[in-house]
N, C-alpha and C. Protein backbone atom coordinates (compact mmCIF):
# COMPACT_ATOMS: atom_id res chain seq x y z
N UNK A 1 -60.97 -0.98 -35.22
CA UNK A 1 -60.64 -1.83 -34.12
C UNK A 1 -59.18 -1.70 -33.69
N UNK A 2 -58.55 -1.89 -34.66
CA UNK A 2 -56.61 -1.31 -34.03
C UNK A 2 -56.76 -0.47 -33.06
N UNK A 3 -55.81 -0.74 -32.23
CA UNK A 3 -55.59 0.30 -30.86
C UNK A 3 -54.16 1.37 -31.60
N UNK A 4 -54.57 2.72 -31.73
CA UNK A 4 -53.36 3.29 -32.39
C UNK A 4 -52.27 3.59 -31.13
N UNK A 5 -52.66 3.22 -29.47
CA UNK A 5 -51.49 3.17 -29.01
C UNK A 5 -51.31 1.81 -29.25
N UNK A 6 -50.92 0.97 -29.55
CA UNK A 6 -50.89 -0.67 -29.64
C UNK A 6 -49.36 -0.74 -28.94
N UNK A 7 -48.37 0.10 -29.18
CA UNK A 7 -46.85 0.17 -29.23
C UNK A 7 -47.04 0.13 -28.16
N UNK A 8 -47.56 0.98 -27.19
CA UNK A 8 -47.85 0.93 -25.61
C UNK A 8 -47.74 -0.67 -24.78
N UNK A 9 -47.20 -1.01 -23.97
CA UNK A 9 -47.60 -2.21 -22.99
C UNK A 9 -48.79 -1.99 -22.39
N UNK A 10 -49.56 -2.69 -22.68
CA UNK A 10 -50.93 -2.52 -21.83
C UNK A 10 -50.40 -3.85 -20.39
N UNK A 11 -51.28 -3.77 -19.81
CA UNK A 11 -51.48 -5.00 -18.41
C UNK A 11 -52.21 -6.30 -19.00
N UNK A 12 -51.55 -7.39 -18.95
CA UNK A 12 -52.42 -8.60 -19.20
C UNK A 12 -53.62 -8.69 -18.09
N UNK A 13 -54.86 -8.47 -18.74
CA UNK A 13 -56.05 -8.76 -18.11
C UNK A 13 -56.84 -9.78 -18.28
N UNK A 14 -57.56 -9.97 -17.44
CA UNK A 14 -59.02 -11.34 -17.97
C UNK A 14 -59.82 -11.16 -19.17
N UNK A 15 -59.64 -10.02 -20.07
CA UNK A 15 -60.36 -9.99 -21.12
C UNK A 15 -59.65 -9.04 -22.03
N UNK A 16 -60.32 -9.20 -23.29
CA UNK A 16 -59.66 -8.53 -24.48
C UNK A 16 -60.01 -7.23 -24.64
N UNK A 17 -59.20 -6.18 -24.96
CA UNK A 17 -59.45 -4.70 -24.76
C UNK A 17 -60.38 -4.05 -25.88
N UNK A 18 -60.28 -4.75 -27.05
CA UNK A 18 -60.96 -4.32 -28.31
C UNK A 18 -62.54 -5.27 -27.88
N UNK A 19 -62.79 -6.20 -26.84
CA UNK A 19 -63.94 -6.87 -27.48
C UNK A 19 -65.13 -5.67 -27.19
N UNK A 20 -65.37 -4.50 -26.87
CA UNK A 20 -66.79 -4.13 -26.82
C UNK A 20 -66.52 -3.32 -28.53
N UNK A 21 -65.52 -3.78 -29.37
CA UNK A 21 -65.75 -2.72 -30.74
C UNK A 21 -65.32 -3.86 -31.94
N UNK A 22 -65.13 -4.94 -31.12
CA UNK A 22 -64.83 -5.91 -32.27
C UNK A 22 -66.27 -6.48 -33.58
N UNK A 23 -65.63 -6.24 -34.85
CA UNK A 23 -66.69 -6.71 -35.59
C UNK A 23 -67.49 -8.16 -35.84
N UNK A 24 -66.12 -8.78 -35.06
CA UNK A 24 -66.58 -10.17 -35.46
C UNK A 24 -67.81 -10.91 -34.54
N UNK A 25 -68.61 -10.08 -33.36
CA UNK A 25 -69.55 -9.87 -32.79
C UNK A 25 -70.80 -10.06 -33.93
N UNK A 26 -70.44 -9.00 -34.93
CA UNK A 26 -71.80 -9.07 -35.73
C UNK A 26 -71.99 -9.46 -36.70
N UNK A 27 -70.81 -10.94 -37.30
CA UNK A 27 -70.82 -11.93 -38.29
C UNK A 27 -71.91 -12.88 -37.90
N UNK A 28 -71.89 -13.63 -36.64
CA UNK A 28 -72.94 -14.97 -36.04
C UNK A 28 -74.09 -14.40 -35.78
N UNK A 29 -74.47 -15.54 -36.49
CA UNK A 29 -75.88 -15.66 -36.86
C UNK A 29 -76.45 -15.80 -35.45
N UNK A 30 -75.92 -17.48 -34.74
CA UNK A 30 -76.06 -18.03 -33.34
C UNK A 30 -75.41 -17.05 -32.20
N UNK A 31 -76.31 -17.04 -31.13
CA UNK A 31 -75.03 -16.87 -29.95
C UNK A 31 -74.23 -17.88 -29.86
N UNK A 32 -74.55 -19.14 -30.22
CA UNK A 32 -73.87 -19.92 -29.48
C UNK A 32 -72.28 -20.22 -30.20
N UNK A 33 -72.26 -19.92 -31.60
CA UNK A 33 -70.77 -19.63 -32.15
C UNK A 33 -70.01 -18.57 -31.35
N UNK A 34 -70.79 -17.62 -31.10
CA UNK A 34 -70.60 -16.28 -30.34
C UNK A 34 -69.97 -16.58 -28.95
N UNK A 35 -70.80 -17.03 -28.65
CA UNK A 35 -70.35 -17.22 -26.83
C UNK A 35 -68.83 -18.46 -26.45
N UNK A 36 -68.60 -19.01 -27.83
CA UNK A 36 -67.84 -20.26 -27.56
C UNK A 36 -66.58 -19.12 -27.96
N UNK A 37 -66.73 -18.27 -28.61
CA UNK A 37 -65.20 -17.76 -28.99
C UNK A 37 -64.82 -16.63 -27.81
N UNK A 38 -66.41 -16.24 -27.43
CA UNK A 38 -66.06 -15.38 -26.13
C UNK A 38 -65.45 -15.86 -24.72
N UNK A 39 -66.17 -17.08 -24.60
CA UNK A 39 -65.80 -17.94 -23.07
C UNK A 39 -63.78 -18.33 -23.56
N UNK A 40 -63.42 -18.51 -24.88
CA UNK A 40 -62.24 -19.42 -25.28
C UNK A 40 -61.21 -18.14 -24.93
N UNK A 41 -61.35 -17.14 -25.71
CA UNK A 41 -61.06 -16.22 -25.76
C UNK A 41 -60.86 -15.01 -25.34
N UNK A 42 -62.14 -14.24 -25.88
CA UNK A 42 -62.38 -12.76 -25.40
C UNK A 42 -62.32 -12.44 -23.93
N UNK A 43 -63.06 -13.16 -23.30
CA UNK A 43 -63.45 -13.21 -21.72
C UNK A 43 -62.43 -13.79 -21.02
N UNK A 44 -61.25 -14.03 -21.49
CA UNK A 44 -60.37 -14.88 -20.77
C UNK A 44 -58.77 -14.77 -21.20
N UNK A 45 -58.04 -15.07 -20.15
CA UNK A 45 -56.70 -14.61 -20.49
C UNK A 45 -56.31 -15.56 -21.77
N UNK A 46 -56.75 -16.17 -22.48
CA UNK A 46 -56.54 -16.63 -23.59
C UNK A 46 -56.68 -15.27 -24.49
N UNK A 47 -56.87 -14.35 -24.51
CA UNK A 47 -57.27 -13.70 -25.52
C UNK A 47 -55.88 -12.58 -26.59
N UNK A 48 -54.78 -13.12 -25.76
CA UNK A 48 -53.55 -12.87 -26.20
C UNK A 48 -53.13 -14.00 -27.38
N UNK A 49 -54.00 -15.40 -26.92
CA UNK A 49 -54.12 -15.80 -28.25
C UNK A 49 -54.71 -15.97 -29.53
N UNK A 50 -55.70 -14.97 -29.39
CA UNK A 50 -56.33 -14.53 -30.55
C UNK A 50 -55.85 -13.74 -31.42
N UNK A 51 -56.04 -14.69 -33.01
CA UNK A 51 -55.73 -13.88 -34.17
C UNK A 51 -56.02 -12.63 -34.39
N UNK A 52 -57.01 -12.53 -34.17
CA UNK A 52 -57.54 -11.43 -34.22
C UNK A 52 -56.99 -10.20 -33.25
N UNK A 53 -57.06 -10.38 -32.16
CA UNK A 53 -56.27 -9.60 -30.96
C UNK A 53 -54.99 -9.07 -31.29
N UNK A 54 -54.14 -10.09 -32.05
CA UNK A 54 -52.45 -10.00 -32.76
C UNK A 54 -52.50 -8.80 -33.52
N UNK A 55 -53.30 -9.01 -34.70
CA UNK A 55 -53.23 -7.70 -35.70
C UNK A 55 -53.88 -6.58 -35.02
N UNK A 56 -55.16 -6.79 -33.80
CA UNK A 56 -55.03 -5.09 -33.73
C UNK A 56 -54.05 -4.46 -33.10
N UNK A 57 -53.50 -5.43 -32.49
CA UNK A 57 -52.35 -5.09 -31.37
C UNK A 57 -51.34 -4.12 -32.09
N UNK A 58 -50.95 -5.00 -32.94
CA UNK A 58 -50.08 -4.28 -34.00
C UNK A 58 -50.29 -2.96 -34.82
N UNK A 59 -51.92 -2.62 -34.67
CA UNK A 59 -52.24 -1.73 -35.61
C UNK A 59 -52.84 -2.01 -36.62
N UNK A 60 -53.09 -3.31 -37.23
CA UNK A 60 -53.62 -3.53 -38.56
C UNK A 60 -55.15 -4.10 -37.94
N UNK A 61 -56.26 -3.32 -38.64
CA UNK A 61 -57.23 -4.11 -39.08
C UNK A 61 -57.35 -5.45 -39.67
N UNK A 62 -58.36 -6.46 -38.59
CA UNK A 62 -58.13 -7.69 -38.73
C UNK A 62 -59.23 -8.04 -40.29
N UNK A 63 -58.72 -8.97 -40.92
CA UNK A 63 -60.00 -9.31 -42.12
C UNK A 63 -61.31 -10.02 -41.17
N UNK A 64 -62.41 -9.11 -41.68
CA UNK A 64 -63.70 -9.23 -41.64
C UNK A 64 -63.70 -11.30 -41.26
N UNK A 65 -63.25 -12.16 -42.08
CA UNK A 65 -63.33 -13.27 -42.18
C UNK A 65 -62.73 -13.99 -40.94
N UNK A 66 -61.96 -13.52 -40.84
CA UNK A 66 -60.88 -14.22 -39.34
C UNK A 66 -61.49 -14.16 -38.34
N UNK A 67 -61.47 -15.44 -37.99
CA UNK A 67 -61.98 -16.31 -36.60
C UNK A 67 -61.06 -15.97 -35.56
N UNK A 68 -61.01 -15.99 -34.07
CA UNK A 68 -60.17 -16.04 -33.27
C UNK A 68 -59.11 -16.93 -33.35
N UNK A 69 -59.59 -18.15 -33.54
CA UNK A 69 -58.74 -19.51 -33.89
C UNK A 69 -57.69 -19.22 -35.32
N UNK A 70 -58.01 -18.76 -35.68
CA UNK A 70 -56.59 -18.36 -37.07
C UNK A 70 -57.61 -18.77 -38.46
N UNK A 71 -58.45 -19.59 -38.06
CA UNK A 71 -59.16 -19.52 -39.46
C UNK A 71 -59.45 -18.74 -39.99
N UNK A 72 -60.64 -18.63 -41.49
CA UNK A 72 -61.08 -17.84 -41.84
C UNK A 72 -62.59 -18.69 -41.79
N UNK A 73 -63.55 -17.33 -42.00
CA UNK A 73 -64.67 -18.21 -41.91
C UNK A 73 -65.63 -18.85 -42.84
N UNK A 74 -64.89 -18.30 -44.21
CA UNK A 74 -65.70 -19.15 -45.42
C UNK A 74 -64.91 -20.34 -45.58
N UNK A 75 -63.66 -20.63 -44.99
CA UNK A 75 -63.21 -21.99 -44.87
C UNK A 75 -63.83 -22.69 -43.44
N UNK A 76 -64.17 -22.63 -42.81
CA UNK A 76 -65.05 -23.15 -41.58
C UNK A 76 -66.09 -23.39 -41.88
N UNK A 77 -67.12 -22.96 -43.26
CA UNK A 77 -68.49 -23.00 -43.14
C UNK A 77 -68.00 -23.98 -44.35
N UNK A 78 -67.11 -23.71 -45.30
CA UNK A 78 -66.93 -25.33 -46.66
C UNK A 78 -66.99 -26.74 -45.85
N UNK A 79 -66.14 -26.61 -44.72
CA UNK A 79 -65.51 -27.81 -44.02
C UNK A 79 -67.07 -28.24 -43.40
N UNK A 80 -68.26 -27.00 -43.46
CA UNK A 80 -69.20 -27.67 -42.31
C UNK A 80 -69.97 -28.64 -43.25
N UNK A 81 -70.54 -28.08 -44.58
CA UNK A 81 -71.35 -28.39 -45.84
C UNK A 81 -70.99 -29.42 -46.36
């Protein structure tokens, strides 16, 4: 998922450049976890504030676990139980 030009300025757009290769697509079970991080996020100039977005930006592979929101997601599913 890292963009290895990341160093590059890209153009702030309406959506996130990594989302058609992002993994965290094929963690949810629901669309509907799915679609809430896409509408917050991915699909929207919010997506500069995604955790996830930060580290590929940079080059680093994001952890499998990380939510857009900065969580992780075996702490999101303790907090649900």
């Amino acid at each position: 998922m890292p963009d290895n030009a990341a160093k590059r300025e890209q153009p702030n757009t309406d959506s996130c450049r990594f989302s058609s290769r992002c993994p965290m697509y094929q963690t949810f079970r629901n669309d509907f976890g799915l679609r809430m991080f896409q509408t917050t996020y991915c699909n929207s100039a919010n997506h500069a504030k995604c955790a996830r977005f930060a580290l590929a930006s940079k080059g680093t592979m994001p952890p499998s676990d990380l939510l857009p929101n900065g969580r992780t997601l075996v702490a999101a599913s303790k907090r649900e139980s």
